[in-house]
PDB file of N, CA and C in Angstrom:
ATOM      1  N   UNK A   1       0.822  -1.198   0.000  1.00  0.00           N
ATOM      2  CA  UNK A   1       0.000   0.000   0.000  1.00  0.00           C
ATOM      3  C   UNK A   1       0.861   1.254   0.000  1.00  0.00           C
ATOM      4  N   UNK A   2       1.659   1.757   0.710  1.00  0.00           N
ATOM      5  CA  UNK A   2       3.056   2.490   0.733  1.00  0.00           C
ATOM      6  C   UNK A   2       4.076   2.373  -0.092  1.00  0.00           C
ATOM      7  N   UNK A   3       4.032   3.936  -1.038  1.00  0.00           N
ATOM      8  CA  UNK A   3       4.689   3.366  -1.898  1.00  0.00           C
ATOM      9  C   UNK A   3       6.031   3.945  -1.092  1.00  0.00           C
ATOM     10  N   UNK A   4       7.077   4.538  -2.062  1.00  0.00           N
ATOM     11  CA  UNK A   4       8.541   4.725  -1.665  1.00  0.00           C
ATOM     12  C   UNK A   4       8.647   5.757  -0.652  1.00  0.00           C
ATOM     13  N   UNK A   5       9.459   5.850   0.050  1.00  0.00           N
ATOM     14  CA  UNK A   5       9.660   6.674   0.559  1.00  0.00           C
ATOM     15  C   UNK A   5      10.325   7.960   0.162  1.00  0.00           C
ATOM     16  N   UNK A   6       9.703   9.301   0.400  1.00  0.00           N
ATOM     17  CA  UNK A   6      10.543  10.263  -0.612  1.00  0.00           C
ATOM     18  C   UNK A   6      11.613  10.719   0.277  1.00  0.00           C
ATOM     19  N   UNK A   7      12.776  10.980  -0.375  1.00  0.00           N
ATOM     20  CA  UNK A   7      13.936  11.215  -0.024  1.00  0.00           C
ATOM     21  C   UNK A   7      14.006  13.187   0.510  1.00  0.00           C
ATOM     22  N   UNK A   8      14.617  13.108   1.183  1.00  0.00           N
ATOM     23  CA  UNK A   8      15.175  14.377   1.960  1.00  0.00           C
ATOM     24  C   UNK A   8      16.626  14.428   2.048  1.00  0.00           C
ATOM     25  N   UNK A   9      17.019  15.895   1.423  1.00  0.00           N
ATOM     26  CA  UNK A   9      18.280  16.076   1.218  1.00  0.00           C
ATOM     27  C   UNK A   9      18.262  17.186   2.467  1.00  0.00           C
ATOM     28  N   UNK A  10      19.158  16.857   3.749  1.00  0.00           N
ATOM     29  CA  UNK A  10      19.177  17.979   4.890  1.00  0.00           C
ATOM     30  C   UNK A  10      20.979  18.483   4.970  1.00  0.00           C
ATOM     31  N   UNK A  11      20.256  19.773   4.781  1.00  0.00           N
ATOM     32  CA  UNK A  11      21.823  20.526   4.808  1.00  0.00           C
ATOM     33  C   UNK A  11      21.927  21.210   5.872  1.00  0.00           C
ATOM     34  N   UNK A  12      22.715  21.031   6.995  1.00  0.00           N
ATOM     35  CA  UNK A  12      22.943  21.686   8.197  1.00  0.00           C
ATOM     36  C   UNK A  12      23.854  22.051   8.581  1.00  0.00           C
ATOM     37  N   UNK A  13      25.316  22.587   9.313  1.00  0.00           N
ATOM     38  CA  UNK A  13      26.482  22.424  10.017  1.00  0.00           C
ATOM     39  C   UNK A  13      26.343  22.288  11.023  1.00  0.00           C
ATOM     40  N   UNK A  14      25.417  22.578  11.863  1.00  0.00           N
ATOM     41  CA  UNK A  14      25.091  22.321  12.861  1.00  0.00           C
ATOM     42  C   UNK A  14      25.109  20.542  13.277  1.00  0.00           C
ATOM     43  N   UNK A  15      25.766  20.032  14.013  1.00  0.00           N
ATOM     44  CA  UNK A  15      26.008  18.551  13.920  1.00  0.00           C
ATOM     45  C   UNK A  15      24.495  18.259  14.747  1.00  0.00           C
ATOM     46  N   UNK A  16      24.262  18.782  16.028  1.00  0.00           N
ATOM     47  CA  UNK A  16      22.922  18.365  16.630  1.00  0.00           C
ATOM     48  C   UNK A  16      22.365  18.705  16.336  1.00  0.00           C
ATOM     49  N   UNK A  17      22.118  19.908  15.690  1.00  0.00           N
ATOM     50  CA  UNK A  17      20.513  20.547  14.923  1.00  0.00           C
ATOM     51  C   UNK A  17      20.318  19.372  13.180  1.00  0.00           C
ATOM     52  N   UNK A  18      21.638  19.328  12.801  1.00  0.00           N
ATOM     53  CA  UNK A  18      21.017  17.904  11.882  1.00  0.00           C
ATOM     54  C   UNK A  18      20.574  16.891  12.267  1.00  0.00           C
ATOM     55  N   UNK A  19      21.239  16.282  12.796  1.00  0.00           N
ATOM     56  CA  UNK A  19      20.608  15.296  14.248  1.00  0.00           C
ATOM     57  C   UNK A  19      19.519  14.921  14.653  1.00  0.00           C
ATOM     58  N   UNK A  20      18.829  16.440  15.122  1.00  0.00           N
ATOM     59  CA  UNK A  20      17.592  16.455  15.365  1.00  0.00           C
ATOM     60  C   UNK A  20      16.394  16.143  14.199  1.00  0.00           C
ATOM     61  N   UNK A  21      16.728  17.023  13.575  1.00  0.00           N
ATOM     62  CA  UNK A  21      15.773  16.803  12.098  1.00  0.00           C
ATOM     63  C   UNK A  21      16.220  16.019  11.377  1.00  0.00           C
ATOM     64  N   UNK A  22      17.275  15.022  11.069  1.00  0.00           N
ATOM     65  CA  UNK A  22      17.146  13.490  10.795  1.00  0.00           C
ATOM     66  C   UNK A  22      16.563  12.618  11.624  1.00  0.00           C
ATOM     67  N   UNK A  23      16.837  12.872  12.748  1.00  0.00           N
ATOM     68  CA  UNK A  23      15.647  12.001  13.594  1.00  0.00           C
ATOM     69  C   UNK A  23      14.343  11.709  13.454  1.00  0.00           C
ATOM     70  N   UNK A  24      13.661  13.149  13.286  1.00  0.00           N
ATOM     71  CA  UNK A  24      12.222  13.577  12.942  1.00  0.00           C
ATOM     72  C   UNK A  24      12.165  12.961  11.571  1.00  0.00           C
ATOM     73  N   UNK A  25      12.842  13.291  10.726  1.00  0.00           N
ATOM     74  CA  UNK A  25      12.324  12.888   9.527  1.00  0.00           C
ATOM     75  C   UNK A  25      12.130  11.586   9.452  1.00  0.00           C
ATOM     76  N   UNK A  26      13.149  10.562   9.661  1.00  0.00           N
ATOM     77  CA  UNK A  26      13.167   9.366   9.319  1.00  0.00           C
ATOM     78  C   UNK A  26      12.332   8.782  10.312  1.00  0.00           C
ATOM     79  N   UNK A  27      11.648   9.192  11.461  1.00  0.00           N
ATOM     80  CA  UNK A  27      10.648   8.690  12.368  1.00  0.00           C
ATOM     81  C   UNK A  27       9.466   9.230  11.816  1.00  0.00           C
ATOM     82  N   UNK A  28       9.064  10.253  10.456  1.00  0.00           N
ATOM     83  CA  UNK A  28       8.491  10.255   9.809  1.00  0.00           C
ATOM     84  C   UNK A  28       7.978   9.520   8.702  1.00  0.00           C
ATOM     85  N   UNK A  29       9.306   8.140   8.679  1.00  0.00           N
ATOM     86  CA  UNK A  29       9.428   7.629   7.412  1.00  0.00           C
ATOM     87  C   UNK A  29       9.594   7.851   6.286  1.00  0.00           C
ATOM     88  N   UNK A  30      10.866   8.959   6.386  1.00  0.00           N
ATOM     89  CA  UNK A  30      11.294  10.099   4.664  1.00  0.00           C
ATOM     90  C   UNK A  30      12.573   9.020   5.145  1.00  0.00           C
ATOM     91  N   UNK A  31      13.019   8.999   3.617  1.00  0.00           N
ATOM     92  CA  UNK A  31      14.627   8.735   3.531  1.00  0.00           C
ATOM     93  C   UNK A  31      15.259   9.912   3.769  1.00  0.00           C
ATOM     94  N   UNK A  32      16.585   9.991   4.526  1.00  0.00           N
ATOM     95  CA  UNK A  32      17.466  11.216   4.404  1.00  0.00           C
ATOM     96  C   UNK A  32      18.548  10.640   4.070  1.00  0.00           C
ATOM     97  N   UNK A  33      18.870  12.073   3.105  1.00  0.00           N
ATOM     98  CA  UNK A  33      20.481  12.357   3.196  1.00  0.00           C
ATOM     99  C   UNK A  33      21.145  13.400   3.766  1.00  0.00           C
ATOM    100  N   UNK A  34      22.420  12.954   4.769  1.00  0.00           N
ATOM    101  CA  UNK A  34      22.609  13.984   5.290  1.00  0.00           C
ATOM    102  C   UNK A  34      23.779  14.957   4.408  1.00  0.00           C
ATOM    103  N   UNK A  35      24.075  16.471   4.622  1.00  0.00           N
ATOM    104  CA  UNK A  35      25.286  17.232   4.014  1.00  0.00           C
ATOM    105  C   UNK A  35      25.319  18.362   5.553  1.00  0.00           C
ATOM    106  N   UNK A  36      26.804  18.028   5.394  1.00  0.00           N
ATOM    107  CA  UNK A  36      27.208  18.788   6.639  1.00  0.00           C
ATOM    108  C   UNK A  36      27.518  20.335   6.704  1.00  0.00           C
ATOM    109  N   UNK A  37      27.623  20.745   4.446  1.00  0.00           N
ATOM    110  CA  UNK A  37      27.765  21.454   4.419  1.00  0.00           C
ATOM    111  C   UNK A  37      27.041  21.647   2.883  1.00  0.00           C
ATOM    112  N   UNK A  38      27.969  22.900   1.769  1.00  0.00           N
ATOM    113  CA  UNK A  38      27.136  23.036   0.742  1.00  0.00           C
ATOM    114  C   UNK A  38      27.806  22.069  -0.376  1.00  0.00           C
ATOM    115  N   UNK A  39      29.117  21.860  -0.136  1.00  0.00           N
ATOM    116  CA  UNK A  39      29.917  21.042  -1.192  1.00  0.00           C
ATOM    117  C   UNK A  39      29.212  19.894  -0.512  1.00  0.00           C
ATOM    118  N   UNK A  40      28.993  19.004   0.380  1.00  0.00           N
ATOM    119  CA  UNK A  40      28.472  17.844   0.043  1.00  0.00           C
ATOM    120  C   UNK A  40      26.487  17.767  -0.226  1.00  0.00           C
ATOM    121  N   UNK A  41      26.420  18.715  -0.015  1.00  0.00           N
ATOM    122  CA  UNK A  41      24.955  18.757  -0.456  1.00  0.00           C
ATOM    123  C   UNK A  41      24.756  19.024  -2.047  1.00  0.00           C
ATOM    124  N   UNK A  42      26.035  19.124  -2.944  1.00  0.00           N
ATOM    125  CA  UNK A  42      26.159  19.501  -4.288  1.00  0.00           C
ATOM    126  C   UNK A  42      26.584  18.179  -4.599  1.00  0.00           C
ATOM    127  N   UNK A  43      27.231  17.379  -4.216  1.00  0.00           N
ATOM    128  CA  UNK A  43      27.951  16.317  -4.409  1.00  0.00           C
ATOM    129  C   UNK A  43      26.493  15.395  -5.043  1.00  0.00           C
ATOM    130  N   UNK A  44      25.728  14.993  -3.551  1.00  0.00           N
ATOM    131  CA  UNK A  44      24.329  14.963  -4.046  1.00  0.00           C
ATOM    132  C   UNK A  44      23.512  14.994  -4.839  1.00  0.00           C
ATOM    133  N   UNK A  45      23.831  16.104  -5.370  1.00  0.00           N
ATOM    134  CA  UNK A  45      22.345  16.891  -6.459  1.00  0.00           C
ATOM    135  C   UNK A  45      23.280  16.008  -7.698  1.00  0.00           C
ATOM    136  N   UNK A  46      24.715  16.296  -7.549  1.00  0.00           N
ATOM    137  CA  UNK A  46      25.219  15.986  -9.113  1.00  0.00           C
ATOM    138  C   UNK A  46      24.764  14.598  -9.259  1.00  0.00           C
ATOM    139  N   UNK A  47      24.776  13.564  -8.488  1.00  0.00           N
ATOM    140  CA  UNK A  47      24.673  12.388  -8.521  1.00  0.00           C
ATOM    141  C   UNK A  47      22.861  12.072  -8.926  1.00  0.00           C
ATOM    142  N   UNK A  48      23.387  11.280 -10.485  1.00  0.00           N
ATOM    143  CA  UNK A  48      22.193  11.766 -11.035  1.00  0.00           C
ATOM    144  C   UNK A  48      21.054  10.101 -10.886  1.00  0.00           C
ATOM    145  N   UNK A  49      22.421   9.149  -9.887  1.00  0.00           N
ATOM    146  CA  UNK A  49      21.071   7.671  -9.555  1.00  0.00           C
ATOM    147  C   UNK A  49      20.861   8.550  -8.278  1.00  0.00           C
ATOM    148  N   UNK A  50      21.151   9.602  -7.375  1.00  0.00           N
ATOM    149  CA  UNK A  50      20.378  10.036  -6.110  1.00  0.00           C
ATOM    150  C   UNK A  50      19.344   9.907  -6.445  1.00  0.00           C
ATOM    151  N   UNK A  51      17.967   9.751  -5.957  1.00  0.00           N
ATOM    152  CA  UNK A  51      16.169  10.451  -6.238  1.00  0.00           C
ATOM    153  C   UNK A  51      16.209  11.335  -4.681  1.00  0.00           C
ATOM    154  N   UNK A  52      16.227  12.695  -4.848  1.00  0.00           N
ATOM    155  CA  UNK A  52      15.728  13.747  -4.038  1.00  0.00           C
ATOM    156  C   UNK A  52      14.571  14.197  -3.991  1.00  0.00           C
ATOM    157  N   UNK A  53      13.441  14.150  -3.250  1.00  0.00           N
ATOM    158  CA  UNK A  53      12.066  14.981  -3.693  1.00  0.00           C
ATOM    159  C   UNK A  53      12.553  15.840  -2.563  1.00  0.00           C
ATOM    160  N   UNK A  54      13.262  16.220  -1.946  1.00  0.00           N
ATOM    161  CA  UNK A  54      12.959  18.200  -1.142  1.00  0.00           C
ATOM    162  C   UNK A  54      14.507  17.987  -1.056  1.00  0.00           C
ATOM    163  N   UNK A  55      15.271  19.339  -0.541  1.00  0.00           N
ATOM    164  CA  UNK A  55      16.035  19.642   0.271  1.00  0.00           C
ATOM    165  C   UNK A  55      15.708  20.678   0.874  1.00  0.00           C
ATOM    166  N   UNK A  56      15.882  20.221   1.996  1.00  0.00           N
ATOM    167  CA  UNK A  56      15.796  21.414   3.164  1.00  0.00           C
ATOM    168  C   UNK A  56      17.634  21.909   3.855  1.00  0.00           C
ATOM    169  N   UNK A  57      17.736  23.211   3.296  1.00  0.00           N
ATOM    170  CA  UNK A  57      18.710  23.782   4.030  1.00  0.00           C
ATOM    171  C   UNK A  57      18.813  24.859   4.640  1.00  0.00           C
ATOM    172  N   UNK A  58      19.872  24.822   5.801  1.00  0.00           N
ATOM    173  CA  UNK A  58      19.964  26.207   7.035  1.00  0.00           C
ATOM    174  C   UNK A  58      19.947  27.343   6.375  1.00  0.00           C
ATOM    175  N   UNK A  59      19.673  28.542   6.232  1.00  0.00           N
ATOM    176  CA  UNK A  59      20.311  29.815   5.358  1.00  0.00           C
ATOM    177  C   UNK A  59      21.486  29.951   5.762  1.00  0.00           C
ATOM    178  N   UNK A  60      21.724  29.589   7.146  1.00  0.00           N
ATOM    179  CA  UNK A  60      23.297  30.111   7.170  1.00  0.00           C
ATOM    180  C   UNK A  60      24.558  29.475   7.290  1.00  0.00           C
ATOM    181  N   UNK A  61      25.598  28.896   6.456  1.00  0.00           N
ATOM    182  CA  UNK A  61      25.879  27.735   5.996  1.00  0.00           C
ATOM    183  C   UNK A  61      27.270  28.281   5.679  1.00  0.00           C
ATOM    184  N   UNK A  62      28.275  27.373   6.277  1.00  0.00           N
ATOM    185  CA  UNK A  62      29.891  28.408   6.431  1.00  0.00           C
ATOM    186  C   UNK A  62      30.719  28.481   5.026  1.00  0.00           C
ATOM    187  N   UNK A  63      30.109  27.648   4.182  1.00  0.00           N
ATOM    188  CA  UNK A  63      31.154  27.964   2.867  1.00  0.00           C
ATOM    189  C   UNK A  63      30.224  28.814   1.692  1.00  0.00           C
ATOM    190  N   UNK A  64      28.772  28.771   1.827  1.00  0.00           N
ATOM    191  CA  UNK A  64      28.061  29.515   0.847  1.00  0.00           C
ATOM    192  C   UNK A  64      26.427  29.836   1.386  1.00  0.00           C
ATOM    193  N   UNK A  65      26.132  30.468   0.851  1.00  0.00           N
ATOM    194  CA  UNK A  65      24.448  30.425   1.875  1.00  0.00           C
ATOM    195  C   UNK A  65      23.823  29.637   1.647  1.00  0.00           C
ATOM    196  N   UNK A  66      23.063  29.109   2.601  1.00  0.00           N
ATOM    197  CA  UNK A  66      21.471  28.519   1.463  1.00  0.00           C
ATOM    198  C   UNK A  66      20.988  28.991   0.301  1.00  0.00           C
ATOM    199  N   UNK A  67      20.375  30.197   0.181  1.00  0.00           N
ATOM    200  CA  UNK A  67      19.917  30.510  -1.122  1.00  0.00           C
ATOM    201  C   UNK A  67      21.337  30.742  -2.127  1.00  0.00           C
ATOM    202  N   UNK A  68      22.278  30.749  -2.411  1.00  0.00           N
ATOM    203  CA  UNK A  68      23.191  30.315  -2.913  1.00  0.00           C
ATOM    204  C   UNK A  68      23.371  29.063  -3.415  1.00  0.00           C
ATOM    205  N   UNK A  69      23.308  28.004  -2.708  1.00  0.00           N
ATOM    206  CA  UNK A  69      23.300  26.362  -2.516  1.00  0.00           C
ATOM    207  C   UNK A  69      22.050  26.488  -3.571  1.00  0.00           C
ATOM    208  N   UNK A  70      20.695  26.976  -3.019  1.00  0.00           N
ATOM    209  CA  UNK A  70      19.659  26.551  -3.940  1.00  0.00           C
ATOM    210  C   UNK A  70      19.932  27.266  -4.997  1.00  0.00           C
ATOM    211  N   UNK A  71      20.332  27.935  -5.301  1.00  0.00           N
ATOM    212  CA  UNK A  71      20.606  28.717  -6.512  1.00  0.00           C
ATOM    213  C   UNK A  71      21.327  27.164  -7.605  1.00  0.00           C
ATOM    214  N   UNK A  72      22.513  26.604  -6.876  1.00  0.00           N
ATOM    215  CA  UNK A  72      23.116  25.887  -8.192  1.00  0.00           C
ATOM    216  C   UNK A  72      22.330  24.382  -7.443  1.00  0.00           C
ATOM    217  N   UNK A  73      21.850  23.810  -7.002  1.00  0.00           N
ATOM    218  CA  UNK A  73      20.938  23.027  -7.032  1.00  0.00           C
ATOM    219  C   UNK A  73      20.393  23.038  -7.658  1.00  0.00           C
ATOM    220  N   UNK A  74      19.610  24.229  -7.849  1.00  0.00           N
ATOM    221  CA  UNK A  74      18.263  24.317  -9.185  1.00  0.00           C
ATOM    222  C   UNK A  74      18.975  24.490 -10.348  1.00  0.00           C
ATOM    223  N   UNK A  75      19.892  24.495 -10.607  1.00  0.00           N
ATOM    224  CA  UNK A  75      20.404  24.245 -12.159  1.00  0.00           C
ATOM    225  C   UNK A  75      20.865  23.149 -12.313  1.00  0.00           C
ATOM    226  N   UNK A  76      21.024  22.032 -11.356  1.00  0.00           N
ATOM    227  CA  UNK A  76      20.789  20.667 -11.386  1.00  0.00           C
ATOM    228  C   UNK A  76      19.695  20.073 -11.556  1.00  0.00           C
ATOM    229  N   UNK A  77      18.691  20.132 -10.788  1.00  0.00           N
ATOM    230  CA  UNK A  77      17.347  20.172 -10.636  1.00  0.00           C
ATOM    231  C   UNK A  77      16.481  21.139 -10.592  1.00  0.00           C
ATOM    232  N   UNK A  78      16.026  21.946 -11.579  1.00  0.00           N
ATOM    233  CA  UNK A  78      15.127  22.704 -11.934  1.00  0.00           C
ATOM    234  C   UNK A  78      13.677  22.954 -11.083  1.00  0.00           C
ATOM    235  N   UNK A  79      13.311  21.836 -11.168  1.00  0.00           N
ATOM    236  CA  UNK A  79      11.936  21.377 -10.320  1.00  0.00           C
ATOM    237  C   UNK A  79      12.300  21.014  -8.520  1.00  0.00           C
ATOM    238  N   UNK A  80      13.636  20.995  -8.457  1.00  0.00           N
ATOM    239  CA  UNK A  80      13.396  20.231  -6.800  1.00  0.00           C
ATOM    240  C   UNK A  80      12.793  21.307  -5.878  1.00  0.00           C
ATOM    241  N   UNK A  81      12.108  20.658  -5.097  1.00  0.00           N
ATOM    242  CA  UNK A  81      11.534  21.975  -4.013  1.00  0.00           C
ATOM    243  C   UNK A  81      12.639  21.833  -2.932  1.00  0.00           C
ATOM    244  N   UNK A  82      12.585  23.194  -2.134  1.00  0.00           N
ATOM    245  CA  UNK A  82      13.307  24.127  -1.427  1.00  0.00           C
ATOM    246  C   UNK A  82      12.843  23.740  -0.481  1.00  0.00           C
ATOM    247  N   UNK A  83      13.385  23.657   0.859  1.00  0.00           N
ATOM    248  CA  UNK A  83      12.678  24.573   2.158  1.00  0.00           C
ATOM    249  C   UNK A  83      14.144  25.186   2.739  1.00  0.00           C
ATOM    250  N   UNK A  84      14.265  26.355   3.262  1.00  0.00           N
ATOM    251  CA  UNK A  84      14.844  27.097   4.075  1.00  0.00           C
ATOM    252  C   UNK A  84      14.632  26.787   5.405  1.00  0.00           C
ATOM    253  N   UNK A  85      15.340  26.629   6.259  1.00  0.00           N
ATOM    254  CA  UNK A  85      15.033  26.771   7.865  1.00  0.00           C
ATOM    255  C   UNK A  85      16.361  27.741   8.173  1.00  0.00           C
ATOM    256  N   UNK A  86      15.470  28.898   9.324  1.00  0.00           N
ATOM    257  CA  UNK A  86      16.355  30.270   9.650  1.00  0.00           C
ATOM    258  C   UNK A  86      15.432  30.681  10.525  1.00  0.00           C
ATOM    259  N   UNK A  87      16.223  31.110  11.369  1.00  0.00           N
ATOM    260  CA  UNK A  87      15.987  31.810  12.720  1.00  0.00           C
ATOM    261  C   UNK A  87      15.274  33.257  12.441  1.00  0.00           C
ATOM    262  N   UNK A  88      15.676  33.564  11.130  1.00  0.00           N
ATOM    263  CA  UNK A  88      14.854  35.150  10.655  1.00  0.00           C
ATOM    264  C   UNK A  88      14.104  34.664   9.550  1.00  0.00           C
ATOM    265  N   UNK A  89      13.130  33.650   9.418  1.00  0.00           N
ATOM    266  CA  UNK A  89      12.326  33.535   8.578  1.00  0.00           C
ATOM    267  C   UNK A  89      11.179  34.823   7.703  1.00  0.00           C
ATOM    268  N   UNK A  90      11.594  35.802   8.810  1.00  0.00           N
ATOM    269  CA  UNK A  90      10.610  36.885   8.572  1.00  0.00           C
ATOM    270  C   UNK A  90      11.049  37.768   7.174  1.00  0.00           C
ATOM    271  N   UNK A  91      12.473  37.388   7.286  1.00  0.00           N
ATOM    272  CA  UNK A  91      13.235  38.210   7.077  1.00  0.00           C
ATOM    273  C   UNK A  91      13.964  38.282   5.481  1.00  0.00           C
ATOM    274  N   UNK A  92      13.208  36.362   5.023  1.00  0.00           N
ATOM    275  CA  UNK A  92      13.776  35.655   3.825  1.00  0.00           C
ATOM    276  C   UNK A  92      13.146  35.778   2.701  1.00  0.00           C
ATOM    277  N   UNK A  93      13.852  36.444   1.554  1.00  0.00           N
ATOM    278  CA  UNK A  93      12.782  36.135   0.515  1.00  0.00           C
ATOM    279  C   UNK A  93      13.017  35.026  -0.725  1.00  0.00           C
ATOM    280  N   UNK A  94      11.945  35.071  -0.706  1.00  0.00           N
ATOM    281  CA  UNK A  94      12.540  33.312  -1.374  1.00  0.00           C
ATOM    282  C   UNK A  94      11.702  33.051  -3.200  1.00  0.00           C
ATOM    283  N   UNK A  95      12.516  32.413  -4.072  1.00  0.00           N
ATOM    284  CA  UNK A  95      11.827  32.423  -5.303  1.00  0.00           C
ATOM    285  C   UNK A  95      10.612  31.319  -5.030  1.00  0.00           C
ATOM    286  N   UNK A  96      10.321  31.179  -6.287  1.00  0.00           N
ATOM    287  CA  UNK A  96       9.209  30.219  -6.316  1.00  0.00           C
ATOM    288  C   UNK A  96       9.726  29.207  -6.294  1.00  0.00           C
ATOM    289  N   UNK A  97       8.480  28.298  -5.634  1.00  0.00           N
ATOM    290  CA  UNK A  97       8.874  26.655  -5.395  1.00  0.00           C
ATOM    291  C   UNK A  97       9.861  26.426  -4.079  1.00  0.00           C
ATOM    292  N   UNK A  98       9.943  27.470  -3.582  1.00  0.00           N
ATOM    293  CA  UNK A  98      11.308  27.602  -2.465  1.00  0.00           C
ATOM    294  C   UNK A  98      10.107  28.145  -0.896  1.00  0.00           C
ATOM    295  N   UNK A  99      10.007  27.604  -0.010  1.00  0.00           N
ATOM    296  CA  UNK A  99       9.949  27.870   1.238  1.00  0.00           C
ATOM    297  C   UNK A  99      10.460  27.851   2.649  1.00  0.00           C
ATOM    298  N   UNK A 100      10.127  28.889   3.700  1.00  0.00           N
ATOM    299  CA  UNK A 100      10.964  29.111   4.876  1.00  0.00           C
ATOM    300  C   UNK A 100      10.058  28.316   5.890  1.00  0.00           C
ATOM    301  N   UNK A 101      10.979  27.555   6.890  1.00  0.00           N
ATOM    302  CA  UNK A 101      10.554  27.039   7.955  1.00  0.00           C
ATOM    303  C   UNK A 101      11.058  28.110   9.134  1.00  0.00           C
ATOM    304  N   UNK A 102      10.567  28.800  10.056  1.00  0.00           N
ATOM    305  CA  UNK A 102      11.693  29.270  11.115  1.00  0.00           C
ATOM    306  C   UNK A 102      12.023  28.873  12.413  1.00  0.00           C
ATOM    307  N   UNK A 103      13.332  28.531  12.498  1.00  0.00           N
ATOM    308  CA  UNK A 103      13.916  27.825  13.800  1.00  0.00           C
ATOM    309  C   UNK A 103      13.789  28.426  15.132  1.00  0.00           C
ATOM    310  N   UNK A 104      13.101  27.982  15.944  1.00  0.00           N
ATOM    311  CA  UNK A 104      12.704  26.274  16.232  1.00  0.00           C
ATOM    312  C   UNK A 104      11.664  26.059  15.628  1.00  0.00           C
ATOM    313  N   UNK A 105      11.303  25.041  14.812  1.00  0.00           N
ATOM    314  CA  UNK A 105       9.837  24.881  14.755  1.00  0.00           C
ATOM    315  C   UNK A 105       9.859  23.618  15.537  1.00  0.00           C
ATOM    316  N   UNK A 106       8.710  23.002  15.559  1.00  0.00           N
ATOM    317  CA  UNK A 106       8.106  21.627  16.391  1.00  0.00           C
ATOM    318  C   UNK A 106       8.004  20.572  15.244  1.00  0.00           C
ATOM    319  N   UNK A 107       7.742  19.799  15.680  1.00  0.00           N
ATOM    320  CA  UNK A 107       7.813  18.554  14.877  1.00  0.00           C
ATOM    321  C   UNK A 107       6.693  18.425  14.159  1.00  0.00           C
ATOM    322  N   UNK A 108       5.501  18.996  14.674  1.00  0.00           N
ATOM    323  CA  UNK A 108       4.442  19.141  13.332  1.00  0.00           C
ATOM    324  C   UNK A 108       4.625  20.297  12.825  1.00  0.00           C
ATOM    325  N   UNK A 109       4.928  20.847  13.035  1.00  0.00           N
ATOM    326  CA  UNK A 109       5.524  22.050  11.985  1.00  0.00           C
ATOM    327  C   UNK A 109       6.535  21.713  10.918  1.00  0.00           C
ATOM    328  N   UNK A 110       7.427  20.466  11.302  1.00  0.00           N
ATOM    329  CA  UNK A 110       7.508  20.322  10.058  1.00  0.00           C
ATOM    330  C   UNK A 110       7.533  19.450   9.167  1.00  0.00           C
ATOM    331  N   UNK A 111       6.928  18.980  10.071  1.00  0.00           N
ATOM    332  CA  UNK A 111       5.716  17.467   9.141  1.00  0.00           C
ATOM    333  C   UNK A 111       5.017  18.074   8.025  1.00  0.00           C
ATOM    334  N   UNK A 112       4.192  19.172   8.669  1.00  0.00           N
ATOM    335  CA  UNK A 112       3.222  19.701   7.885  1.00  0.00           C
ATOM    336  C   UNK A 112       4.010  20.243   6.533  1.00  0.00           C
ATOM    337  N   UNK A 113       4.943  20.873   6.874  1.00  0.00           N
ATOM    338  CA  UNK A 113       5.694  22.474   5.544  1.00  0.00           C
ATOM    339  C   UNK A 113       5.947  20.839   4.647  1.00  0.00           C
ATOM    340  N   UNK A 114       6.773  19.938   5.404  1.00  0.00           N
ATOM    341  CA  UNK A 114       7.421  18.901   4.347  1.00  0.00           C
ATOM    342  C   UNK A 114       6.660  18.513   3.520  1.00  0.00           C
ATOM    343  N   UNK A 115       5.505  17.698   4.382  1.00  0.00           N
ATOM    344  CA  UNK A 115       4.666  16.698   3.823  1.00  0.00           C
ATOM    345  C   UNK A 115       3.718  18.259   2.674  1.00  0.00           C
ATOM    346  N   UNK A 116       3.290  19.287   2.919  1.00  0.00           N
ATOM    347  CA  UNK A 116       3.200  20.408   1.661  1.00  0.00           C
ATOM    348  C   UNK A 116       3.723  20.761   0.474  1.00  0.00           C
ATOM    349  N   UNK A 117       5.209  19.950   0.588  1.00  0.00           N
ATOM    350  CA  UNK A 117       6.114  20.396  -0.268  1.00  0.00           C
ATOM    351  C   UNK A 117       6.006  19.825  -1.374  1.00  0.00           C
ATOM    352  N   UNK A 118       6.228  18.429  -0.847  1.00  0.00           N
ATOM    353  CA  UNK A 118       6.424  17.244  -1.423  1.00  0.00           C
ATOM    354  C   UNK A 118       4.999  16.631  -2.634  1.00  0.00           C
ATOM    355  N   UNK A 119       5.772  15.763  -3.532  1.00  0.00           N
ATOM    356  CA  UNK A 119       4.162  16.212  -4.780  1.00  0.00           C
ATOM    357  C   UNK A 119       3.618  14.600  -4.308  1.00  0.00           C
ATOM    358  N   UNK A 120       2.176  14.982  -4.527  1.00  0.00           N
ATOM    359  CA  UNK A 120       1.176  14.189  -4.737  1.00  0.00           C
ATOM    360  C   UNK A 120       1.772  12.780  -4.931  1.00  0.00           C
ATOM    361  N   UNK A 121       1.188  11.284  -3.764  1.00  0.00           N
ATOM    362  CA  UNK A 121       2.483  10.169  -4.348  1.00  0.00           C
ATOM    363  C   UNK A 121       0.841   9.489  -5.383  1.00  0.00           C
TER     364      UNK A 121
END
């Protein structure tokens, strides 16, 4: 009855704040992949047997930003959806197909943004 599980690409530096939201996710039953930073979250995208349906990354990220990262992501993947998580969510503006979570959220908070993101199985 269940089909695949959709994959989550989580970009964090934060070692326990990834942690945390790999936890959540995969007790959600998403596949993750983790990137500790933006070069291995590119490493990723290039790899074209990966299947990604979201990445969610920090905005603030020590070798390039998030919206940076999504910037050459999406010229890998055109279509992949975005989510941002940032402490100034207020503060982010974001293209289309791209959304902000803001830190902390709760665990249905981001059940909900994910499971929104993600297309129709």
């Amino acid at each position: 009855m269940s089909s695949t599980p959709s994959t989550i690409l989580v970009v964090e530096d934060d070692n326990i704040v990834r942690m945390l939201i790999v936890d959540v996710l995969e007790e959600l039953e998403f596949t993750v992949l983790e990137a500790a930073d933006a070069e291995q979250a590119l490493a990723f995208a290039q790899n074209r047997d990966e299947v990604i349906s979201l990445m969610m990354t920090d905005v603030g990220l020590p070798d390039m930003d998030g919206k940076q990262l999504a910037t050459k992501v999406r010229e890998l993947r055109p279509a992949l959806p975005i989510l941002f998580a940032s402490g100034y969510a207020d503060n982010i503006d974001v293209p289309a197909g791209m959304q902000v979570i803001g830190k902390p959220f709760s665990i249905d908070q981001l059940r909900d943004k994910v499971k929104s993101m993600l297309p129709a199985a």
